[in-house]
PDB file of N, CA and C in Angstrom:
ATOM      1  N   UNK A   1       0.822  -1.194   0.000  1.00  0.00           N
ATOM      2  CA  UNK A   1       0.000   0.000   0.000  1.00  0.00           C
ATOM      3  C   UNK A   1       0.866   1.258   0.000  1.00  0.00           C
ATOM      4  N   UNK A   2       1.631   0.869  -0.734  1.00  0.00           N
ATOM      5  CA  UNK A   2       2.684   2.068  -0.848  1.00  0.00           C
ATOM      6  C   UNK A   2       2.096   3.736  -1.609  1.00  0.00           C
ATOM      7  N   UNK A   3       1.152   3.285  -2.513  1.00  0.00           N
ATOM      8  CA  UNK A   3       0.857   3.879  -3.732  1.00  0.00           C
ATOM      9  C   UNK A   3       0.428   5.869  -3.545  1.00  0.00           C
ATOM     10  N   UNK A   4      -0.952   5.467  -2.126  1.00  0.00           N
ATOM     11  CA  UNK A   4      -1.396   6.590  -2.049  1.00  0.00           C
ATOM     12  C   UNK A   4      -0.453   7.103  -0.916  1.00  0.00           C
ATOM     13  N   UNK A   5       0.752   6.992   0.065  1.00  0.00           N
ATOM     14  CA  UNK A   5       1.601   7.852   0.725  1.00  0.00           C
ATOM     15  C   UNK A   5       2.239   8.582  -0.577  1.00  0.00           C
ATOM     16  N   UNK A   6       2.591   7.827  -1.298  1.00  0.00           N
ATOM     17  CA  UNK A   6       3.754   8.844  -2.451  1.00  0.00           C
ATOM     18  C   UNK A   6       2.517   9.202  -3.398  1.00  0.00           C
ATOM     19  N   UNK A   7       1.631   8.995  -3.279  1.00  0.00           N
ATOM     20  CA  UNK A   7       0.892  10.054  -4.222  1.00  0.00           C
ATOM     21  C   UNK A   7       0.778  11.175  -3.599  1.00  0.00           C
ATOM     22  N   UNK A   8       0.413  11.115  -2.637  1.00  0.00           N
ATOM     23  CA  UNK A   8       0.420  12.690  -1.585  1.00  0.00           C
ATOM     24  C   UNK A   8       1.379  13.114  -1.716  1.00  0.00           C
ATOM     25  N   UNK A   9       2.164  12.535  -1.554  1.00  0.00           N
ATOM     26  CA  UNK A   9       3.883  13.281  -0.912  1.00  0.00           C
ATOM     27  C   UNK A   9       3.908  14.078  -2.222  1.00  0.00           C
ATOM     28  N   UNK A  10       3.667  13.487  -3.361  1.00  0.00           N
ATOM     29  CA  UNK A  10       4.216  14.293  -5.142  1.00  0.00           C
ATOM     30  C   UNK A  10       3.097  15.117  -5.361  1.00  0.00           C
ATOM     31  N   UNK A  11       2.137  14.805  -4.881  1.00  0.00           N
ATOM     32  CA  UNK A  11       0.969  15.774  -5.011  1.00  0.00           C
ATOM     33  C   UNK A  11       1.270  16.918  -3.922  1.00  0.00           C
ATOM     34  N   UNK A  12       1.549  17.016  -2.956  1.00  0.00           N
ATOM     35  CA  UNK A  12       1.914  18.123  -2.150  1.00  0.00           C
ATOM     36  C   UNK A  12       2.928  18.778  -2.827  1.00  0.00           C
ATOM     37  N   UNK A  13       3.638  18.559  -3.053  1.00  0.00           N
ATOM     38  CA  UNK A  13       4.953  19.488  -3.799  1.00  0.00           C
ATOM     39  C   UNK A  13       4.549  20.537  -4.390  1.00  0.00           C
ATOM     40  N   UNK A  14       4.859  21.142  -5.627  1.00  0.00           N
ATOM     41  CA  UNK A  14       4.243  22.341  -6.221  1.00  0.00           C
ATOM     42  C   UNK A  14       5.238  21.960  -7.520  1.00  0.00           C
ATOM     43  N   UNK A  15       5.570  20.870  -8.065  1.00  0.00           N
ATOM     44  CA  UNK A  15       5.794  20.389  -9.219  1.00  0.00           C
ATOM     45  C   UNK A  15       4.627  20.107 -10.377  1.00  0.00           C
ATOM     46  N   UNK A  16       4.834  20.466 -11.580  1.00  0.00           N
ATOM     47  CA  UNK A  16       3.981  20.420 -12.565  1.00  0.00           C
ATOM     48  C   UNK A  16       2.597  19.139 -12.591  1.00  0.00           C
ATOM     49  N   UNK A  17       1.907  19.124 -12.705  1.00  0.00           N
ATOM     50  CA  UNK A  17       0.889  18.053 -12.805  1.00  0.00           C
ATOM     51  C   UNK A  17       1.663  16.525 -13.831  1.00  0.00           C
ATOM     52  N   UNK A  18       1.812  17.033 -14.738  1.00  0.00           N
ATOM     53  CA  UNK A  18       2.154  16.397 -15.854  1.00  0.00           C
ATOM     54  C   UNK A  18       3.875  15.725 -15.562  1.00  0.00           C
ATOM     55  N   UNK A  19       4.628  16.341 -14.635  1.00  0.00           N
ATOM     56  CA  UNK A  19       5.376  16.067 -14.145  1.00  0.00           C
ATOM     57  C   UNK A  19       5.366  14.589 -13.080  1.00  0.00           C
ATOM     58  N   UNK A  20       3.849  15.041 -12.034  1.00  0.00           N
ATOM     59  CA  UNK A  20       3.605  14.328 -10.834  1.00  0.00           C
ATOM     60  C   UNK A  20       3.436  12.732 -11.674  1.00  0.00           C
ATOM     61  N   UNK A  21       2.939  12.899 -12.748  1.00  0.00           N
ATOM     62  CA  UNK A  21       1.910  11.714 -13.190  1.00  0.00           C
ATOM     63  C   UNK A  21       3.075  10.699 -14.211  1.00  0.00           C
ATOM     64  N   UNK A  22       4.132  11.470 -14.442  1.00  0.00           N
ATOM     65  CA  UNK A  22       5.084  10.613 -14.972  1.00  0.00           C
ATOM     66  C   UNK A  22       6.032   9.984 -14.070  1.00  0.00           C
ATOM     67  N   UNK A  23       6.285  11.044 -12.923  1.00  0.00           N
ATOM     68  CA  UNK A  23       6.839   9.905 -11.745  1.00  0.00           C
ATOM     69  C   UNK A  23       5.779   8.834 -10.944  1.00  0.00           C
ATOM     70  N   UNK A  24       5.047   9.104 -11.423  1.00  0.00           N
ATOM     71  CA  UNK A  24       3.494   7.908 -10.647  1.00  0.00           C
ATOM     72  C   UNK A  24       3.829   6.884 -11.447  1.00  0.00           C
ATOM     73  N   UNK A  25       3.653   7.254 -12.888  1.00  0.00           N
ATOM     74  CA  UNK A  25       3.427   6.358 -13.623  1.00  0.00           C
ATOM     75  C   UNK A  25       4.741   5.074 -13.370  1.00  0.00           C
ATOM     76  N   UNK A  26       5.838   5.567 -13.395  1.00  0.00           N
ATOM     77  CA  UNK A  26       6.714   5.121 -13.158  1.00  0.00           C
ATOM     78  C   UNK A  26       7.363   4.505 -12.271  1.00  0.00           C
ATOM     79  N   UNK A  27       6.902   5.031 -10.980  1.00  0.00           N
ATOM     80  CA  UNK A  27       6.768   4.637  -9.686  1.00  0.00           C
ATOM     81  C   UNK A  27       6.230   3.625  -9.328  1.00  0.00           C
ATOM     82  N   UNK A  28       4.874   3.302  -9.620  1.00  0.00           N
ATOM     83  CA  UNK A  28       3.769   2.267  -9.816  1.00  0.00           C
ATOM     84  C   UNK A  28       4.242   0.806 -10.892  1.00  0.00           C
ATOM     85  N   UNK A  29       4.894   1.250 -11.995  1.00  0.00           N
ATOM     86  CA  UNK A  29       4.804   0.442 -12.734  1.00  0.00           C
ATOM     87  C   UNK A  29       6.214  -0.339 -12.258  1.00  0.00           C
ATOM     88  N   UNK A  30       7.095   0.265 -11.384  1.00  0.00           N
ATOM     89  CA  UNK A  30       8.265  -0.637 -10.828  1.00  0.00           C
ATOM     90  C   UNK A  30       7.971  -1.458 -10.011  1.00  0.00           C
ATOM     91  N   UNK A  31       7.108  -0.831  -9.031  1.00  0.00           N
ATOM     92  CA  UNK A  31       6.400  -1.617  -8.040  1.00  0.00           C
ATOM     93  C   UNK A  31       5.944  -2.454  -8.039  1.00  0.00           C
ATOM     94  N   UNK A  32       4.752  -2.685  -9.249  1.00  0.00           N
ATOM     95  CA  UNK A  32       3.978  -3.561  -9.811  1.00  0.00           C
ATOM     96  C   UNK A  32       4.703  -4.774 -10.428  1.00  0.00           C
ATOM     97  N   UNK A  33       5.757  -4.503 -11.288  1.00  0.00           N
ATOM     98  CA  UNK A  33       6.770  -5.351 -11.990  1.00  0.00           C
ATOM     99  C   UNK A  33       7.452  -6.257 -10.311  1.00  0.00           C
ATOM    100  N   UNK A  34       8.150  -5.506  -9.400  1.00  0.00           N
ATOM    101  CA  UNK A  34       8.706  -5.851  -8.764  1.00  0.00           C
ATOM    102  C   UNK A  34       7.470  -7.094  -7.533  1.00  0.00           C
ATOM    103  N   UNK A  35       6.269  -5.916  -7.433  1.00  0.00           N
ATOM    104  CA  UNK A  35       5.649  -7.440  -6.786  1.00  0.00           C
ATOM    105  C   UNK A  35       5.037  -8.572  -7.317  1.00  0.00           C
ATOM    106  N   UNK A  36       5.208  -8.581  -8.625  1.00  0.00           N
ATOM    107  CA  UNK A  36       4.906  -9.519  -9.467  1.00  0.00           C
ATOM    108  C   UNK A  36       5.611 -10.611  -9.246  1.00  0.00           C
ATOM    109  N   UNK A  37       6.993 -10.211  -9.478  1.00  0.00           N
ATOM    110  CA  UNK A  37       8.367 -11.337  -9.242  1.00  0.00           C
ATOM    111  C   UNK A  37       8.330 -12.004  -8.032  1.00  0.00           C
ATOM    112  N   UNK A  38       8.479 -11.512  -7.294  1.00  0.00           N
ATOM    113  CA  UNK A  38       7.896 -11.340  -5.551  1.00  0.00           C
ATOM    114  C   UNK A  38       6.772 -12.679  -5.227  1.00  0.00           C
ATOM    115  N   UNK A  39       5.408 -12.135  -5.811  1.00  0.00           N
ATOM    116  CA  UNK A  39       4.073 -13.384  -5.924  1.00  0.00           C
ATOM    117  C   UNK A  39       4.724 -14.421  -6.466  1.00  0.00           C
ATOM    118  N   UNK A  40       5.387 -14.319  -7.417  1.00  0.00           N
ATOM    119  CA  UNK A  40       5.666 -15.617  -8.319  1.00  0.00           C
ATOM    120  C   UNK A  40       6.242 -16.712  -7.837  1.00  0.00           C
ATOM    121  N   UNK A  41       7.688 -15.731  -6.894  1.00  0.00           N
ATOM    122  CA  UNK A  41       8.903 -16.691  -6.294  1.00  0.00           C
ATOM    123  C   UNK A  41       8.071 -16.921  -5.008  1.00  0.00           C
ATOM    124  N   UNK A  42       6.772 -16.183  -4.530  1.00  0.00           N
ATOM    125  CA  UNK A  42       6.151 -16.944  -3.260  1.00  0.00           C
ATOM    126  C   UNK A  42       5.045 -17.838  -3.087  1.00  0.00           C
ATOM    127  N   UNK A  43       5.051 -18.297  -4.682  1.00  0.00           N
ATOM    128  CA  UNK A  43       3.939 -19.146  -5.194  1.00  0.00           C
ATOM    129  C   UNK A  43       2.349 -18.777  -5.020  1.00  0.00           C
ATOM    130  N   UNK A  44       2.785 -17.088  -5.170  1.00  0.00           N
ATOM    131  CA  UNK A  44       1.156 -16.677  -4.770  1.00  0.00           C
ATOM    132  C   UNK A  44       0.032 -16.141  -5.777  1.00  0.00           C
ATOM    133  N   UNK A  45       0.836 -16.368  -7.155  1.00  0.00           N
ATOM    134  CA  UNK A  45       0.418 -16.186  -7.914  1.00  0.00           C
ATOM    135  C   UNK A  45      -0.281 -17.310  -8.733  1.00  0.00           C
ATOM    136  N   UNK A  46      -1.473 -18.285  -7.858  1.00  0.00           N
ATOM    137  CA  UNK A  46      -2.077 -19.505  -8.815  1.00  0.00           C
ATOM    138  C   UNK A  46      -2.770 -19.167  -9.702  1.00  0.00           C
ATOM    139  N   UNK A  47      -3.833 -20.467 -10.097  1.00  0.00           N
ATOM    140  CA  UNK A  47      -4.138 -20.377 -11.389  1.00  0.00           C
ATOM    141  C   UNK A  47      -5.820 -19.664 -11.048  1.00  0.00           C
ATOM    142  N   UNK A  48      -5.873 -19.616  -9.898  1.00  0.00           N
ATOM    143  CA  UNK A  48      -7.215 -18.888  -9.910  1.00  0.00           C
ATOM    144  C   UNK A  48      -6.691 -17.669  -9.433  1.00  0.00           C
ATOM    145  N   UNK A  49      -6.227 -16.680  -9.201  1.00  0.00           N
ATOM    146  CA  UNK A  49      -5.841 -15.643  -9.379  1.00  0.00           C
ATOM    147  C   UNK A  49      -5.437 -15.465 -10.445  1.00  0.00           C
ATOM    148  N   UNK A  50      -4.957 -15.927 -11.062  1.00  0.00           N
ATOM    149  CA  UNK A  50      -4.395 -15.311 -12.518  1.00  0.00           C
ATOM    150  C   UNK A  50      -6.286 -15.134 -13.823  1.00  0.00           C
ATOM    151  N   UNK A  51      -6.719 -16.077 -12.955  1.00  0.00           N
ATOM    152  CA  UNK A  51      -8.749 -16.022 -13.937  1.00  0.00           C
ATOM    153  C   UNK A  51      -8.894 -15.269 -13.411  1.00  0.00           C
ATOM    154  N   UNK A  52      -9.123 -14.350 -12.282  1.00  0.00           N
ATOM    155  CA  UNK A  52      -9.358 -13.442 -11.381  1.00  0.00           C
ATOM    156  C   UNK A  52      -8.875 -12.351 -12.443  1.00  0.00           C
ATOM    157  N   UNK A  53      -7.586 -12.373 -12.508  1.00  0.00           N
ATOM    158  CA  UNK A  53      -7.313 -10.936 -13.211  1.00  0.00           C
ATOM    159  C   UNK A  53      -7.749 -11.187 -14.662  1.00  0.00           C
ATOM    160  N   UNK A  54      -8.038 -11.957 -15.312  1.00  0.00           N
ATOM    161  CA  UNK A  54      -8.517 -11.781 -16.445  1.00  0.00           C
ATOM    162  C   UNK A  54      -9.764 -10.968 -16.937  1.00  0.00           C
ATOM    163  N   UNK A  55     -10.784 -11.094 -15.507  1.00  0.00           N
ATOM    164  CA  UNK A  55     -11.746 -10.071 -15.634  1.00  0.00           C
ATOM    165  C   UNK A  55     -11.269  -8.764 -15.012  1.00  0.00           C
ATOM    166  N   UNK A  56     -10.110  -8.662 -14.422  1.00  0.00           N
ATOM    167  CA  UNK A  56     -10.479  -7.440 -13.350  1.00  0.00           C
ATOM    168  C   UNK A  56      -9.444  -6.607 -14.180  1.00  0.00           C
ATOM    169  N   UNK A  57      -8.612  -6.884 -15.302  1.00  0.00           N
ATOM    170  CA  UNK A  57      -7.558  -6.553 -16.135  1.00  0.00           C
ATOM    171  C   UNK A  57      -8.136  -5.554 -17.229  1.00  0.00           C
ATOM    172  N   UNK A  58      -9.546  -5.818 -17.464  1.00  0.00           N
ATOM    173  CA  UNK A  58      -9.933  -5.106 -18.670  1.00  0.00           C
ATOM    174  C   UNK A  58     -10.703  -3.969 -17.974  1.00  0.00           C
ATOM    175  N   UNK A  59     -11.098  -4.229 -16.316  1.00  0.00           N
ATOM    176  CA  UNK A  59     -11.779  -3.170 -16.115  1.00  0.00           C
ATOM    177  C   UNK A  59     -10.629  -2.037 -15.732  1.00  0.00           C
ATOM    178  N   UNK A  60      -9.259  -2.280 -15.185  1.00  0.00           N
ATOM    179  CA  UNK A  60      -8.419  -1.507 -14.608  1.00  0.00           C
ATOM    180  C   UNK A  60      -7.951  -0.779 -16.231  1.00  0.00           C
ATOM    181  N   UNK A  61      -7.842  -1.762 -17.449  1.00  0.00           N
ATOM    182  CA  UNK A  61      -7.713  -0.747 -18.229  1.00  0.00           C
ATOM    183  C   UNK A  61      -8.138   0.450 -18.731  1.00  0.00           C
ATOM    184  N   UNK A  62      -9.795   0.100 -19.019  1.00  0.00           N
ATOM    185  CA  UNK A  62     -10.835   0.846 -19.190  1.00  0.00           C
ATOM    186  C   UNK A  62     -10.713   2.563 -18.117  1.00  0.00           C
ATOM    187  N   UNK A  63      -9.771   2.026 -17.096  1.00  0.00           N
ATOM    188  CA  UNK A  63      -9.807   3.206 -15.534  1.00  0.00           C
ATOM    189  C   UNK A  63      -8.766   3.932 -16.048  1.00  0.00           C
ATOM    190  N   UNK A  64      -7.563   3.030 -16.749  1.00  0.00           N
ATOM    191  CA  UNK A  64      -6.294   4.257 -16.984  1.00  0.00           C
ATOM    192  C   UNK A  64      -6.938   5.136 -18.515  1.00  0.00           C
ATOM    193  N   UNK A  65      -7.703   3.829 -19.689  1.00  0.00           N
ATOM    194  CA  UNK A  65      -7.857   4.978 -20.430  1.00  0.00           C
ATOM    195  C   UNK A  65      -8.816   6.309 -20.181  1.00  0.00           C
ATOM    196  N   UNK A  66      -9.603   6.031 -19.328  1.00  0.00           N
ATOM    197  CA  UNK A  66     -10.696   6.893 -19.039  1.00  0.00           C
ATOM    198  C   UNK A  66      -9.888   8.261 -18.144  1.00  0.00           C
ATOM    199  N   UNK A  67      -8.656   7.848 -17.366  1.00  0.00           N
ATOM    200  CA  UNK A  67      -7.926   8.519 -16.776  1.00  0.00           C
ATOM    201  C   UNK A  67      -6.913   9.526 -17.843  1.00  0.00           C
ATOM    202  N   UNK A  68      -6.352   8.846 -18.655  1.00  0.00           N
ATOM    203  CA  UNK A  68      -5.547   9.210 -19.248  1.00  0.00           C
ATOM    204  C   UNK A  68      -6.240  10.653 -20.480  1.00  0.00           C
ATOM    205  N   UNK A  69      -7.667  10.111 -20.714  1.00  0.00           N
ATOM    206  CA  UNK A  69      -8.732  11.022 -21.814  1.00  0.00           C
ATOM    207  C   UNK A  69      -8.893  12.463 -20.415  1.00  0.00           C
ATOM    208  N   UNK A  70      -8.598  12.364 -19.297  1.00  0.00           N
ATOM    209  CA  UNK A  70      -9.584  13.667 -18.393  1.00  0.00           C
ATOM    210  C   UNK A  70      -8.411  14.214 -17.949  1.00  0.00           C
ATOM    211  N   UNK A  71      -7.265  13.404 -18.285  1.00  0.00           N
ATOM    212  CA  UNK A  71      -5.912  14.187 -17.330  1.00  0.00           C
ATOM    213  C   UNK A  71      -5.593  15.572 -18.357  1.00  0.00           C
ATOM    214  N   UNK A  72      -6.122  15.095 -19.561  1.00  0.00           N
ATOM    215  CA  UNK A  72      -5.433  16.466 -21.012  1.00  0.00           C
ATOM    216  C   UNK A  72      -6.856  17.431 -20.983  1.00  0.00           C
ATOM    217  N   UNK A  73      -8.012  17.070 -20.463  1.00  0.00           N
ATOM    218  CA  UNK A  73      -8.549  17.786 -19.637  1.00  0.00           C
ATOM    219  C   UNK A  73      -8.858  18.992 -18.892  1.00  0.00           C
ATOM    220  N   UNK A  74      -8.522  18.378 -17.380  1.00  0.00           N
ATOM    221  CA  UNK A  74      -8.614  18.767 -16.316  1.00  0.00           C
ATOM    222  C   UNK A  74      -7.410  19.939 -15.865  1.00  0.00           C
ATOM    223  N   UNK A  75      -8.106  20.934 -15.177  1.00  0.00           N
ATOM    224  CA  UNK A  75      -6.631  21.821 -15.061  1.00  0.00           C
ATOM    225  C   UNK A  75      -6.085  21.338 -14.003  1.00  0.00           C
ATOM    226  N   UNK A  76      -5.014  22.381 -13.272  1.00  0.00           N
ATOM    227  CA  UNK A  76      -4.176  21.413 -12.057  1.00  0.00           C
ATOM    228  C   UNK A  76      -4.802  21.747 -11.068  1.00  0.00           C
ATOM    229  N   UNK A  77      -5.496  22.415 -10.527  1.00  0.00           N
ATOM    230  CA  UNK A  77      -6.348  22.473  -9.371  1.00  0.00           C
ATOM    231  C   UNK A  77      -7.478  21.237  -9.116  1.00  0.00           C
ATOM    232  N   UNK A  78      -7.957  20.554 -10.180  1.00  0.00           N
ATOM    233  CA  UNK A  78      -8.925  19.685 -10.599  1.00  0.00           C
ATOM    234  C   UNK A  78      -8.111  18.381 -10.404  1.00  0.00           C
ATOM    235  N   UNK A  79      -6.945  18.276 -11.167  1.00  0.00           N
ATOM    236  CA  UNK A  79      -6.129  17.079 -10.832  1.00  0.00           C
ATOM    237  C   UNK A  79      -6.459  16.771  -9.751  1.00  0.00           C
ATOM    238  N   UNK A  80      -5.309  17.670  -8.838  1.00  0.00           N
ATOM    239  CA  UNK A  80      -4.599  17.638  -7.743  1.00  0.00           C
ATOM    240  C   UNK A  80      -6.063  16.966  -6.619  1.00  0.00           C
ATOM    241  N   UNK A  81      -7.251  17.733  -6.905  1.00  0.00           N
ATOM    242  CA  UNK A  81      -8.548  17.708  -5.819  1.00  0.00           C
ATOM    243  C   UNK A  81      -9.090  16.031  -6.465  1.00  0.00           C
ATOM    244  N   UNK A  82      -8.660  15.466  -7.676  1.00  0.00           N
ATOM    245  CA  UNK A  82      -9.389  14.375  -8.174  1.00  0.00           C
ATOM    246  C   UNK A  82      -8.651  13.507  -7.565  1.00  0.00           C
ATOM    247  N   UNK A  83      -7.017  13.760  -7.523  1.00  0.00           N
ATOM    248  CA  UNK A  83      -5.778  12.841  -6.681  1.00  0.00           C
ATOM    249  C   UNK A  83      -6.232  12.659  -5.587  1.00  0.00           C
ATOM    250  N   UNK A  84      -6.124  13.742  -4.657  1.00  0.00           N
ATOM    251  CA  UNK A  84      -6.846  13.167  -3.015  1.00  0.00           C
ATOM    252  C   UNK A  84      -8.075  12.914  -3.252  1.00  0.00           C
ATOM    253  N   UNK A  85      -9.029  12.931  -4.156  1.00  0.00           N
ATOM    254  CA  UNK A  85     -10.161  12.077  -3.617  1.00  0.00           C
ATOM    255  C   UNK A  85     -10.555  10.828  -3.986  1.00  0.00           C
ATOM    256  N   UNK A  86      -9.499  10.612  -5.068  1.00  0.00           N
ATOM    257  CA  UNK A  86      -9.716   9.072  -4.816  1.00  0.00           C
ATOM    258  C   UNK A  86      -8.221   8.115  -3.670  1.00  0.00           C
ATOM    259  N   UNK A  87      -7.697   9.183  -3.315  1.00  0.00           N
ATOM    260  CA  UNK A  87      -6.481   8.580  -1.891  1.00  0.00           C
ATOM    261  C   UNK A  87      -7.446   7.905  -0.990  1.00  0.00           C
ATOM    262  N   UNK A  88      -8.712   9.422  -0.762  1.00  0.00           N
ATOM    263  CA  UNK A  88      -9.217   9.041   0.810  1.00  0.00           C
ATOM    264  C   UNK A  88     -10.180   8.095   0.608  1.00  0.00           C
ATOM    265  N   UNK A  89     -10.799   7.611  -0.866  1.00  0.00           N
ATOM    266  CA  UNK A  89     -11.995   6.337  -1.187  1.00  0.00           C
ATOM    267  C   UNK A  89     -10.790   5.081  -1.282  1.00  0.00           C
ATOM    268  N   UNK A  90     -10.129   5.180  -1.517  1.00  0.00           N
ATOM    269  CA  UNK A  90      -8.919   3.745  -1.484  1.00  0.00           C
ATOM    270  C   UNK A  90      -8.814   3.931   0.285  1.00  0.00           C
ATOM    271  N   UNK A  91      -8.759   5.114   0.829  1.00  0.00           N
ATOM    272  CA  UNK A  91      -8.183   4.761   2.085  1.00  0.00           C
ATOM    273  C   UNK A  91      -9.680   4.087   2.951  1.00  0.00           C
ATOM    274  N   UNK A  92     -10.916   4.620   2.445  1.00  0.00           N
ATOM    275  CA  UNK A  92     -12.132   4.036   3.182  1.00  0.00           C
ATOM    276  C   UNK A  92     -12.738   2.717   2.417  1.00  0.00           C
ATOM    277  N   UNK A  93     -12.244   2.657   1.257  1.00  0.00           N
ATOM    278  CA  UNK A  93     -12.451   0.788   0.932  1.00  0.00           C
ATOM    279  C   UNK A  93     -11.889  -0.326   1.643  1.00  0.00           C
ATOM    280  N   UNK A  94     -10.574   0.327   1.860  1.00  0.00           N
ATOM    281  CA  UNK A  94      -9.937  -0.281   2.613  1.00  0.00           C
ATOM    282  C   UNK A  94      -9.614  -0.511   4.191  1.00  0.00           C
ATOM    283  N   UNK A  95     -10.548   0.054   4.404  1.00  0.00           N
ATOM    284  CA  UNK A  95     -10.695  -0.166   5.612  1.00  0.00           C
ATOM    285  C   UNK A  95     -11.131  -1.736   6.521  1.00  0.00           C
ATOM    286  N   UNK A  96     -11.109  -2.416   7.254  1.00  0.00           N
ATOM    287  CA  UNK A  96     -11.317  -3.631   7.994  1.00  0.00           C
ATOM    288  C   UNK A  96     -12.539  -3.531   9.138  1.00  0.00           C
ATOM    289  N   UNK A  97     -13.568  -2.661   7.909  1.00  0.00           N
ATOM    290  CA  UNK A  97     -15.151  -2.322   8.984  1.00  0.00           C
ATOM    291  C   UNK A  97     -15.927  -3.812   8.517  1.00  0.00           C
ATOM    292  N   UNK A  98     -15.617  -4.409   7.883  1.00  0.00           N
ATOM    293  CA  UNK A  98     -16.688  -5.628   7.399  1.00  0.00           C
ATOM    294  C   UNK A  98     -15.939  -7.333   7.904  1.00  0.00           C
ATOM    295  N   UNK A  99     -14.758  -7.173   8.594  1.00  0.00           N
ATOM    296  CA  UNK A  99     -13.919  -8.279   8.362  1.00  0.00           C
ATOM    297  C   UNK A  99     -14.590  -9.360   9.318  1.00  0.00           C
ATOM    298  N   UNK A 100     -15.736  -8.668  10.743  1.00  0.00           N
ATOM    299  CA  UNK A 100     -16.640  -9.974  10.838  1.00  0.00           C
ATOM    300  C   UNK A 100     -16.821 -10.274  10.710  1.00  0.00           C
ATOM    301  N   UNK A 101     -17.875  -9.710   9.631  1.00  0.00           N
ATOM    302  CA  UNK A 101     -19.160 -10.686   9.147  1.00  0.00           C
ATOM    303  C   UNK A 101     -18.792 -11.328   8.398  1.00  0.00           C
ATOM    304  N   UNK A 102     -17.629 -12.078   8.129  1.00  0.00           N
ATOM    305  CA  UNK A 102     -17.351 -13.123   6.929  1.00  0.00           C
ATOM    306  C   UNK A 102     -17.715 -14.453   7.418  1.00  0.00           C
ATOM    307  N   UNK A 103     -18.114 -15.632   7.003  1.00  0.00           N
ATOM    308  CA  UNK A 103     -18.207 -16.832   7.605  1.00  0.00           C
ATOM    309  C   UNK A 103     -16.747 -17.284   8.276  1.00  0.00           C
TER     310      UNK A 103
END
């Protein structure tokens, strides 16, 4: 859950928008590469997770292109307010308010 601390941290700065989103991009996509390798060598990557992402792969795409069409957009005040608000909905999805009621 590394993702949304350094999104803040680059979003607080007063560096260009277009700037923030190429060190994200980049940032993210090492990460991602790196816990990939990571799942693999910890055998956590089976064969039903990997069907798992087959559906959940086309919707995360559908999110960057839809992201990528509003970023050329949006001015930087709009960014910046669209950045923290989806920080603090990742930070309240994630939250452990439901982890009772599971069987």
């Amino acid at each position: 859950m590394s993702g949304p601390p350094i999104v803040a941290y680059w979003l607080g700065g007063g560096d260009r928008p277009l700037t923030v989103r190429a060190n994200l991009v980049l940032f993210l996509g090492i990460s991602s590469a790196v816990s990939a390798v990571v799942y693999a060598i910890g055998g956590l990557l089976t064969a039903q997770v990997l069907l798992i992402s087959l559906f959940v792969g086309p919707c995360y795409g559908i999110g960057v292109l839809i992201g990528s069409k509003m970023f050329t957009v949006a001015n930087e005040t709009a960014f910046r307010h669209i950045c923290f608000m989806l920080i603090a909905i990742s930070a309240l999805v994630g939250l452990p308010l439901f982890d009772g009621l599971r069987p």
